[in-house]
Protein backbone atom coordinates (compact mmCIF):
# COMPACT_ATOMS: atom_id res chain seq x y z
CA UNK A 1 68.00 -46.59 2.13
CA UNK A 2 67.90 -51.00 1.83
CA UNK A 3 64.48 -51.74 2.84
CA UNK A 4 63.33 -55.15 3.81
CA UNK A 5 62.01 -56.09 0.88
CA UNK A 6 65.04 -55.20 -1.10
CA UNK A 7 66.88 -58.80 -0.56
CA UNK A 8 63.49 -60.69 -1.62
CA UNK A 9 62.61 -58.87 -4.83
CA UNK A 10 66.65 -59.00 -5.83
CA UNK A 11 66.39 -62.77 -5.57
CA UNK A 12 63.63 -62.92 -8.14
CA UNK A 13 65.78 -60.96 -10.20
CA UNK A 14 68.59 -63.26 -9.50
CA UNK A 15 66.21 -66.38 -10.90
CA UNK A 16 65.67 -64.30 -14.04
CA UNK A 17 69.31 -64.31 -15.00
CA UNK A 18 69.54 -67.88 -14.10
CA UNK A 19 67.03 -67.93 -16.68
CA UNK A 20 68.59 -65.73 -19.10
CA UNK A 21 71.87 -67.75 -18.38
CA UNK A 22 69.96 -70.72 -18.85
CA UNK A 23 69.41 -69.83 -22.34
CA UNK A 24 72.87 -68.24 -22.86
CA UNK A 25 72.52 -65.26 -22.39
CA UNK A 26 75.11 -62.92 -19.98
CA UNK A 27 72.79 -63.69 -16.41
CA UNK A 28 71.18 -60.31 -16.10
CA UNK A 29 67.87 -60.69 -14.45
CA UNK A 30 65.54 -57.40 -14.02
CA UNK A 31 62.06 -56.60 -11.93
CA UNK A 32 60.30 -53.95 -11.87
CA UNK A 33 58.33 -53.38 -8.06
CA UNK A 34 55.09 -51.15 -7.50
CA UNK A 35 53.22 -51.02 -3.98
CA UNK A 36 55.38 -53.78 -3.00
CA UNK A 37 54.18 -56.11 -6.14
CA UNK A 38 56.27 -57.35 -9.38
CA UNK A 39 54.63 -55.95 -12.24
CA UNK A 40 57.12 -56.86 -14.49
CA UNK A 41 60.19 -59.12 -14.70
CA UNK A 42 63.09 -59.72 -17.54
CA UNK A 43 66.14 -61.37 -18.33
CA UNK A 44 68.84 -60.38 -21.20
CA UNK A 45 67.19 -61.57 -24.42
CA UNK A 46 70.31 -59.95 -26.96
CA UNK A 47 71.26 -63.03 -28.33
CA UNK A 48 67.40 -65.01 -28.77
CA UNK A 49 67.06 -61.44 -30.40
CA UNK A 50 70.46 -60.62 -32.39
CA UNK A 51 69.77 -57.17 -31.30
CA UNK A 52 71.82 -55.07 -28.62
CA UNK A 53 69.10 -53.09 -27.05
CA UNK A 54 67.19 -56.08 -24.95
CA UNK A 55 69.03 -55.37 -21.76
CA UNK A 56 67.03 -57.11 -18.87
CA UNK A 57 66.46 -53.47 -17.63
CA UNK A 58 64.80 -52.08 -20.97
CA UNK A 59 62.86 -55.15 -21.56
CA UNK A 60 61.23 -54.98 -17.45
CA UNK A 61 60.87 -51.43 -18.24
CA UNK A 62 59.02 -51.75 -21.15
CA UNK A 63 56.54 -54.58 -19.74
CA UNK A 64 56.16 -52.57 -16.68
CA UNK A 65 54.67 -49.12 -19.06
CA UNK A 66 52.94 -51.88 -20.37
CA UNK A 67 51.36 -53.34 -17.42
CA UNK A 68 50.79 -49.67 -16.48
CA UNK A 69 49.32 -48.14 -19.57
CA UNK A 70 51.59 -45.58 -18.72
CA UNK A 71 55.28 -44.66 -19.84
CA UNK A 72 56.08 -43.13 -16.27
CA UNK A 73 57.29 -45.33 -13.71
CA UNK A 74 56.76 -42.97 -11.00
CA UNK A 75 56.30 -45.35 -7.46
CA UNK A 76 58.02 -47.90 -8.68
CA UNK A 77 61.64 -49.69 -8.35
CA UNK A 78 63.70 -51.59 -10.23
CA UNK A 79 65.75 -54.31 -9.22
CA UNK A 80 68.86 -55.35 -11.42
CA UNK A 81 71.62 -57.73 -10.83
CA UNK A 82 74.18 -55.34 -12.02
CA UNK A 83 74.99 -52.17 -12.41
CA UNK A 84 73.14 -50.60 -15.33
CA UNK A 85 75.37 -49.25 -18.78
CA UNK A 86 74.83 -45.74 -19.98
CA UNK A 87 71.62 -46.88 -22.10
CA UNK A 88 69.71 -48.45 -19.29
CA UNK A 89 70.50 -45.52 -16.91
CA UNK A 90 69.29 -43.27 -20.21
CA UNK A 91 65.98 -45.53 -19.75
CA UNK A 92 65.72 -45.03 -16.23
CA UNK A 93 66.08 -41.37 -16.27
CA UNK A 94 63.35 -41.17 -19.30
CA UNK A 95 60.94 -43.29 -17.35
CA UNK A 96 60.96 -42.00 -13.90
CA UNK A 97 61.48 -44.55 -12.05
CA UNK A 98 61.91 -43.84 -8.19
CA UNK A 99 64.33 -46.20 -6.97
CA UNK A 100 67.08 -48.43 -8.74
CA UNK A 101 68.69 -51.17 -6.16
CA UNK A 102 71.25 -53.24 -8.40
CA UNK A 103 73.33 -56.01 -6.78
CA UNK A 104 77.15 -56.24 -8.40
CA UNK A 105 79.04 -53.21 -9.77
CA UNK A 106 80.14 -53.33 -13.00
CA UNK A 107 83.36 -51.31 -13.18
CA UNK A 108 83.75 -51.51 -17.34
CA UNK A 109 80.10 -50.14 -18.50
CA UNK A 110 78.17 -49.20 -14.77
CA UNK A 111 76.84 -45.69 -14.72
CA UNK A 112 75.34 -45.63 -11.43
CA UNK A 113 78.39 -45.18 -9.87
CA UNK A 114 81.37 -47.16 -11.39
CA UNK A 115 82.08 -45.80 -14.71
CA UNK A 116 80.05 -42.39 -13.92
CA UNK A 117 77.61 -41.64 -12.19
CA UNK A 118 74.76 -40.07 -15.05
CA UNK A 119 71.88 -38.60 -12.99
CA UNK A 120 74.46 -37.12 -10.35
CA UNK A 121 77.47 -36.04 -12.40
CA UNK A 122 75.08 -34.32 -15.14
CA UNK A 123 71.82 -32.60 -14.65
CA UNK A 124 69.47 -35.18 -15.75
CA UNK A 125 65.55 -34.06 -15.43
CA UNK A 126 64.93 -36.86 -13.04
CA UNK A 127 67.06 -38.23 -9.89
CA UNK A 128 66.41 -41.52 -8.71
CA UNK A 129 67.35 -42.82 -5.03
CA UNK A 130 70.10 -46.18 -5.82
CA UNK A 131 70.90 -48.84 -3.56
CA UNK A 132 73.75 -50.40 -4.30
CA UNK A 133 76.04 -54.07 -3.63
CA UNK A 134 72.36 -55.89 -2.60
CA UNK A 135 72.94 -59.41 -3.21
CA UNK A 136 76.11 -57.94 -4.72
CA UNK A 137 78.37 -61.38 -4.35
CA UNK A 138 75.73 -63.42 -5.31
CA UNK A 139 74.75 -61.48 -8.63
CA UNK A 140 79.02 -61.28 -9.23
CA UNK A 141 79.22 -64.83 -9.03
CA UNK A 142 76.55 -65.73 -11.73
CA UNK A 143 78.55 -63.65 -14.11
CA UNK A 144 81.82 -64.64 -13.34
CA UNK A 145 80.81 -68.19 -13.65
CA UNK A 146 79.30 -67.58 -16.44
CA UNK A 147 82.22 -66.20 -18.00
CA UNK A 148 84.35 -69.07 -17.04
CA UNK A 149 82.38 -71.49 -18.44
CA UNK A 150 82.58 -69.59 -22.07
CA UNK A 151 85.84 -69.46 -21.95
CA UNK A 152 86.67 -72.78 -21.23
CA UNK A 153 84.45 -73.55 -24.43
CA UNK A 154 86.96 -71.82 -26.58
């Protein structure tokens, strides 16, 4: 269920991928919430990095274990602007989070619903509540603008 908060915390997120578009970088921004306080916040680093696996989600879930001192996420929630892929959902699963609220869908690589659906089409050891489409225009038009601008380049 959207909770109050869920708008706020998804426009932090939303000023990490202006950041990660910033440095370009496809504008995926990522927090992670506990007791309703960031403890950790990312934006796509694959290119500063050369290396596939810095997804805005891994990276906020790996500062938040961090932050923690512990690999489960249980209490908290993370906020993405889109829909996670298959190895961010993988992530997810693996690290207990409770919640996932994501703003736009991404009907090519989303597995919280577009593509598949992981934790409800296959028996995963951990289910997750989603909220889904918060800030969903918003985050859709940072990538789509994005987009257009690299393609004009060419």
């Amino acid at each position: 269920m959207k909770t109050v908060a869920d708008e706020r915390f998804m426009r932090l997120a939303i000023n990490e991928a202006i950041k990660g578009g910033a440095a370009d970088e496809v504008p995926v921004g990522a927090v992670v919430v506990k007791d309703g306080k960031v403890i950790a916040r990312a934006h796509n680093e694959k290119e500063k990095r050369n290396c596939a696996l810095y997804h805005a989600e891994i990276l906020a879930i790996r500062r938040a274990a961090k932050k923690l001192g512990n690999w489960y996420l249980e209490g908290c929630t993370l906020y993405v602007t889109l829909e996670p892929c298959v190895m961010c959902v993988g992530a997810i699963v693996n690290s207990r989070l409770d919640r996932v609220v994501y703003g736009a869908a991404d009907p090519r690589f989303g597995f919280l619903g577009s593509v598949a659906d992981i934790p409800r089409d296959y028996p995963t050891n951990h289910v997750f509540e989603k909220e889904t489409g918060v800030l969903g225009e918003e985050c859709g038009a940072l990538l789509t603008e994005f987009f257009r601008k690299k393609r004009a380049k060419r």
